[in-house]
Every structure is written in C-alpha cells, then in structure tokens.
N, C-alpha and C. Protein backbone atom coordinates (compact mmCIF):
# COMPACT_ATOMS: atom_id res chain seq x y z
N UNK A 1 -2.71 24.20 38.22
CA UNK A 1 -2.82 23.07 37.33
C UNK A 1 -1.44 22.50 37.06
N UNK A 2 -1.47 21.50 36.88
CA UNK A 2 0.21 20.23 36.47
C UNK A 2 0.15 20.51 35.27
N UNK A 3 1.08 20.81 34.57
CA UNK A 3 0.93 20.44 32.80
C UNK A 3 2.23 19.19 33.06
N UNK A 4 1.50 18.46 32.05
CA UNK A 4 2.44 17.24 32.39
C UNK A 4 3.17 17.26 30.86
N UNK A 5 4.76 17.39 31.03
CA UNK A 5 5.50 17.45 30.08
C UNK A 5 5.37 16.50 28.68
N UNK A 6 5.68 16.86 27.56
CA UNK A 6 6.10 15.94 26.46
C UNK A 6 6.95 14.63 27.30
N UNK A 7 6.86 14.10 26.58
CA UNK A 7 7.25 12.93 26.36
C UNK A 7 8.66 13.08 25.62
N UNK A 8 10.29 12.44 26.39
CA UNK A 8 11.03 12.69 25.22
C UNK A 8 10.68 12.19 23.90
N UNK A 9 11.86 12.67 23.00
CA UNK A 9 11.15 12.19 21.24
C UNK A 9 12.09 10.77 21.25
N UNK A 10 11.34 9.91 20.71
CA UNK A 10 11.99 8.79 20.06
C UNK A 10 13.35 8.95 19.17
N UNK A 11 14.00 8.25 19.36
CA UNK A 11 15.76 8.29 18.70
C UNK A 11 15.24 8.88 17.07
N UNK A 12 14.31 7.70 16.32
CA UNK A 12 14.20 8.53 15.05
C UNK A 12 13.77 9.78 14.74
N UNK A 13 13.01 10.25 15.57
CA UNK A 13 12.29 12.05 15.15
C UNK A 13 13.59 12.42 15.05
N UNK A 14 14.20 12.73 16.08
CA UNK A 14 15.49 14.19 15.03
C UNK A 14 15.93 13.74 14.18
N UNK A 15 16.48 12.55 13.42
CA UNK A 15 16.80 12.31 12.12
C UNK A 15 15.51 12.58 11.24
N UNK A 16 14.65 12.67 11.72
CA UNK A 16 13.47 12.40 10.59
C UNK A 16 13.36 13.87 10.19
N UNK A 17 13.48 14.71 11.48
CA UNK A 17 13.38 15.93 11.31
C UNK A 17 14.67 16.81 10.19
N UNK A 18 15.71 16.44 10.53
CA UNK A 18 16.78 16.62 10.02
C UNK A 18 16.91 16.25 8.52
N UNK A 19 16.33 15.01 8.30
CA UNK A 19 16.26 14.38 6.81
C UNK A 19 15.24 15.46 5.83
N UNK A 20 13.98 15.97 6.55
CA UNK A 20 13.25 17.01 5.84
C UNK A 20 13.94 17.89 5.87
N UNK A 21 14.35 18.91 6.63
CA UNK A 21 14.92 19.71 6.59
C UNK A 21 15.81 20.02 5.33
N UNK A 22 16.57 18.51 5.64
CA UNK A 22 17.72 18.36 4.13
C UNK A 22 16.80 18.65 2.72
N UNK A 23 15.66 17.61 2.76
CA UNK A 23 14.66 18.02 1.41
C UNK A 23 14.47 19.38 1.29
N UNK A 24 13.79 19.70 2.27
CA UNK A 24 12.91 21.35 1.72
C UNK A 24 14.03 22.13 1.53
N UNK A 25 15.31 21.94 1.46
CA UNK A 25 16.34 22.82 1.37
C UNK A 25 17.13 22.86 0.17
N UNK A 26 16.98 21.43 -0.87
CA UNK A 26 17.51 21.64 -1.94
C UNK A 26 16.12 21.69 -3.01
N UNK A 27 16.11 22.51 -3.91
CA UNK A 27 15.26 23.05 -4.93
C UNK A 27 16.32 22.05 -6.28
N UNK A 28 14.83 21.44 -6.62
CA UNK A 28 15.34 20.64 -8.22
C UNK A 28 15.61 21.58 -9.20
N UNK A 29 16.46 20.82 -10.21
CA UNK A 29 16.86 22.00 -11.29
C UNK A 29 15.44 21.39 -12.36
N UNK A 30 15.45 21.92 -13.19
CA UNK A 30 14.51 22.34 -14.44
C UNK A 30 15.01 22.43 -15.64
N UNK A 31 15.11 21.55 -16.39
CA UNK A 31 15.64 22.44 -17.98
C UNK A 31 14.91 23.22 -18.39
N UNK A 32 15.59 23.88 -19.32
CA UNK A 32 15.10 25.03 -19.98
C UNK A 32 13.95 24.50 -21.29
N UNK A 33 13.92 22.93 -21.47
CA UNK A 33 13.31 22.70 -22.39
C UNK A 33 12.04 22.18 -21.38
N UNK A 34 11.72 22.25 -20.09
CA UNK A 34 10.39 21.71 -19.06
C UNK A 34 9.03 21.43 -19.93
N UNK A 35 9.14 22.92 -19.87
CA UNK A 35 7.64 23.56 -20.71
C UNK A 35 7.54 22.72 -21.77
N UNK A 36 8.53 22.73 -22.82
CA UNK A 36 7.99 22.08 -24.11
C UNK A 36 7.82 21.38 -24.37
N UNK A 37 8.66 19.64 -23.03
CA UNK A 37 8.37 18.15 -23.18
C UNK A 37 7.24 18.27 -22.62
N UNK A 38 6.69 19.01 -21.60
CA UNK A 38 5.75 18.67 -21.55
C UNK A 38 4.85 18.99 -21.82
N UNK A 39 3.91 20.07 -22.58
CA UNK A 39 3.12 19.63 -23.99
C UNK A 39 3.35 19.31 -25.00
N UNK A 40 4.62 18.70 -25.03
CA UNK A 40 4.62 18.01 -26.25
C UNK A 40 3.70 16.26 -25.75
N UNK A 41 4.33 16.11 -24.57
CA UNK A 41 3.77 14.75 -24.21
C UNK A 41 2.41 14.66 -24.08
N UNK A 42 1.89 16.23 -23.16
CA UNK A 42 0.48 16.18 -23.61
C UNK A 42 -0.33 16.09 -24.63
N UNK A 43 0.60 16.84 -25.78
CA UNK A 43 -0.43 16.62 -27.24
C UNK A 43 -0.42 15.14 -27.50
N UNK A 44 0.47 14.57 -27.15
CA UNK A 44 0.80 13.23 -27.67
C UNK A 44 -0.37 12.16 -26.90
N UNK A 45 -0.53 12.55 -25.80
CA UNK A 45 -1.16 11.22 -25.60
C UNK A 45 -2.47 11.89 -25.63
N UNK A 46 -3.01 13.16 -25.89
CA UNK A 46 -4.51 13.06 -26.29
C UNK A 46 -4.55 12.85 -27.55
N UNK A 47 -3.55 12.65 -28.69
CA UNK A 47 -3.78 12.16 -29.57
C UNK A 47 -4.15 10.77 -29.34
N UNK A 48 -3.51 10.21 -28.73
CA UNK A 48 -3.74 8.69 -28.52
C UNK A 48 -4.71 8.40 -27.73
N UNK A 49 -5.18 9.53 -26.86
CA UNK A 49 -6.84 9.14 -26.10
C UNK A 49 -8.15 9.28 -26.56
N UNK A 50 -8.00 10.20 -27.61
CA UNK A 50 -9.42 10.39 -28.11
C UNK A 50 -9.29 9.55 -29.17
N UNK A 51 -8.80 8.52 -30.05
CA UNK A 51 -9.16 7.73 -30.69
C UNK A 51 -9.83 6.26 -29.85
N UNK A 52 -8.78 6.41 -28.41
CA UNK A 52 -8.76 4.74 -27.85
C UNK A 52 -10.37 5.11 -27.19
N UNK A 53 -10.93 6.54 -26.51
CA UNK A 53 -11.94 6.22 -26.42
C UNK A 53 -12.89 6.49 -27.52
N UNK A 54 -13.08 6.86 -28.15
CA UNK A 54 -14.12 6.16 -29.65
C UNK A 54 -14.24 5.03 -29.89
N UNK A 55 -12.88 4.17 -29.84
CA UNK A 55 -12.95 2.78 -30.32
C UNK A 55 -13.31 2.20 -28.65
N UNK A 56 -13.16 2.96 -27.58
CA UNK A 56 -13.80 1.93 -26.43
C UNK A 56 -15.52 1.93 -26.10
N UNK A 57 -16.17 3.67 -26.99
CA UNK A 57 -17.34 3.42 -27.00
C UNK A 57 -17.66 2.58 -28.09
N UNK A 58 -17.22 1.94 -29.31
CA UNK A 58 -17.52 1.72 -30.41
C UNK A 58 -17.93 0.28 -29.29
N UNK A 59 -17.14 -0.62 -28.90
CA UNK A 59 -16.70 -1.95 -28.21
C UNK A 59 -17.88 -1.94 -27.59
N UNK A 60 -17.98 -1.09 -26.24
CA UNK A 60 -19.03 -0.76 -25.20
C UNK A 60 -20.92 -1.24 -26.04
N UNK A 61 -20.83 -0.33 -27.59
CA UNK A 61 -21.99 -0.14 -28.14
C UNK A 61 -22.16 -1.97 -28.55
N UNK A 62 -21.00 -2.41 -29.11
CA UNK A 62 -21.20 -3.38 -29.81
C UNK A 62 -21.40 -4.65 -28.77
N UNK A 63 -20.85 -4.73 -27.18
CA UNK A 63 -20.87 -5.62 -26.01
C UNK A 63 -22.86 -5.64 -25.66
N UNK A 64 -22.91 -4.06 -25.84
CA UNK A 64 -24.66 -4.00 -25.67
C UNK A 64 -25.59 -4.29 -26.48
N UNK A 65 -25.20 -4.26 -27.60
CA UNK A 65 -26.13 -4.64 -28.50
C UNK A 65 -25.72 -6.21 -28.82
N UNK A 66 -24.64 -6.82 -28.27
CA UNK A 66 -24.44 -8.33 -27.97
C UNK A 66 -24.64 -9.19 -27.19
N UNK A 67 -25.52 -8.35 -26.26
CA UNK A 67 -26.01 -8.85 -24.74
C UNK A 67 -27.34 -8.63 -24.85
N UNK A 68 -27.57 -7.73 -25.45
CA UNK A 68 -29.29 -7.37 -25.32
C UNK A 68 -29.85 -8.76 -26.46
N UNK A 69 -29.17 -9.19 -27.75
CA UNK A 69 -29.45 -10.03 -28.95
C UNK A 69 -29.17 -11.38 -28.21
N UNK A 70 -28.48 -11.88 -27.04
CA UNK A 70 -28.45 -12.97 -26.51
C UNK A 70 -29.61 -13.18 -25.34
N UNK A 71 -29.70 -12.03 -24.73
CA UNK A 71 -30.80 -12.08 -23.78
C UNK A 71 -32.22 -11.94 -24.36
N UNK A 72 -32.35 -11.70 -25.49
CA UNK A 72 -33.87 -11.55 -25.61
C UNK A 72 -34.02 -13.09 -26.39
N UNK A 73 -32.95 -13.37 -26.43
CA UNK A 73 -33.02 -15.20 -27.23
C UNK A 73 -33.28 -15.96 -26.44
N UNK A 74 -32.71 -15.77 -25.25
CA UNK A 74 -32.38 -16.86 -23.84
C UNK A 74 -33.90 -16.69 -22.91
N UNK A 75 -34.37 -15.49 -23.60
CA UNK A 75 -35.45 -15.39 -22.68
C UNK A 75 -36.94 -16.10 -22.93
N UNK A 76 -36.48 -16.55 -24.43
CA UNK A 76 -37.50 -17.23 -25.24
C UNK A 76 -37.67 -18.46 -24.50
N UNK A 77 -36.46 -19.09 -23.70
CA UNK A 77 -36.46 -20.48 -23.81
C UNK A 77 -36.84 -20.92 -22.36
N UNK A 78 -37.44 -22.21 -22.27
CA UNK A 78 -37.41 -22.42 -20.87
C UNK A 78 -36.75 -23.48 -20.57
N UNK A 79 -36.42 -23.51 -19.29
CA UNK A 79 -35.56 -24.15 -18.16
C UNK A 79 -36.04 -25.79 -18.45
C-alpha cells in the first residue's frame, strides 16, 4: 500500500502551535481575596434577581389579564 504523506503545514500552524504552547504554560495568578468577591457578587445579584423576577411575573400576570380584557371586548364586535 502507498501511504501518501501529510501535506506540509501552512506558514501559520507552527506559530499557532507555538502561541498555545506559550498559553498553556503561563498559569494566572489569583488573589487571595478570589473566593470572597466572588460570593460576595453572587449574593449580590441574587439579591437583585429574585425581586426583578417577582416584579417580571407581577408584569407577565398583569400583560395577561390585559390581553385576555381586550380580547374578549374585541371579540364582541364585528368587522
């Protein structure tokens, strides 16, 4: 059987290769405060989500019961 060779690599693969390489090789630093911004940010915005959705079912309830009171009006009438 022929095995028919690769193909050389295009000029960019070894830089491309080389550029990862560079990534997976430096590790980000971390403060020591990581952990605590971030539940702090979490408490913070479920404070701010469980009100916005109450007030988006409150909206939702009040759009339906403002659609159902126009449609059963509109349905009275004819064309």
């Amino acid at each position: 059987m022929n095995d028919v060779p690769d193909p050389p690599p295009e000029p960019a693969e070894p830089r491309a290769v080389e550029l990862l390489r560079l990534v997976g090789s430096q590790t980000p630093s971390v403060s020591s405060r990581f952990n605590t911004d971030v539940v702090a940010r979490a408490r913070m915005q479920r404070a701010i989500a469980v009100p916005l959705r109450a007030l988006g079912g409150l909206v939702a309830a009040l759009a339906d019961a403002l659609s159902s009171v126009i449609g059963t009006r509109g349905s009275g009438r004819q064309p």
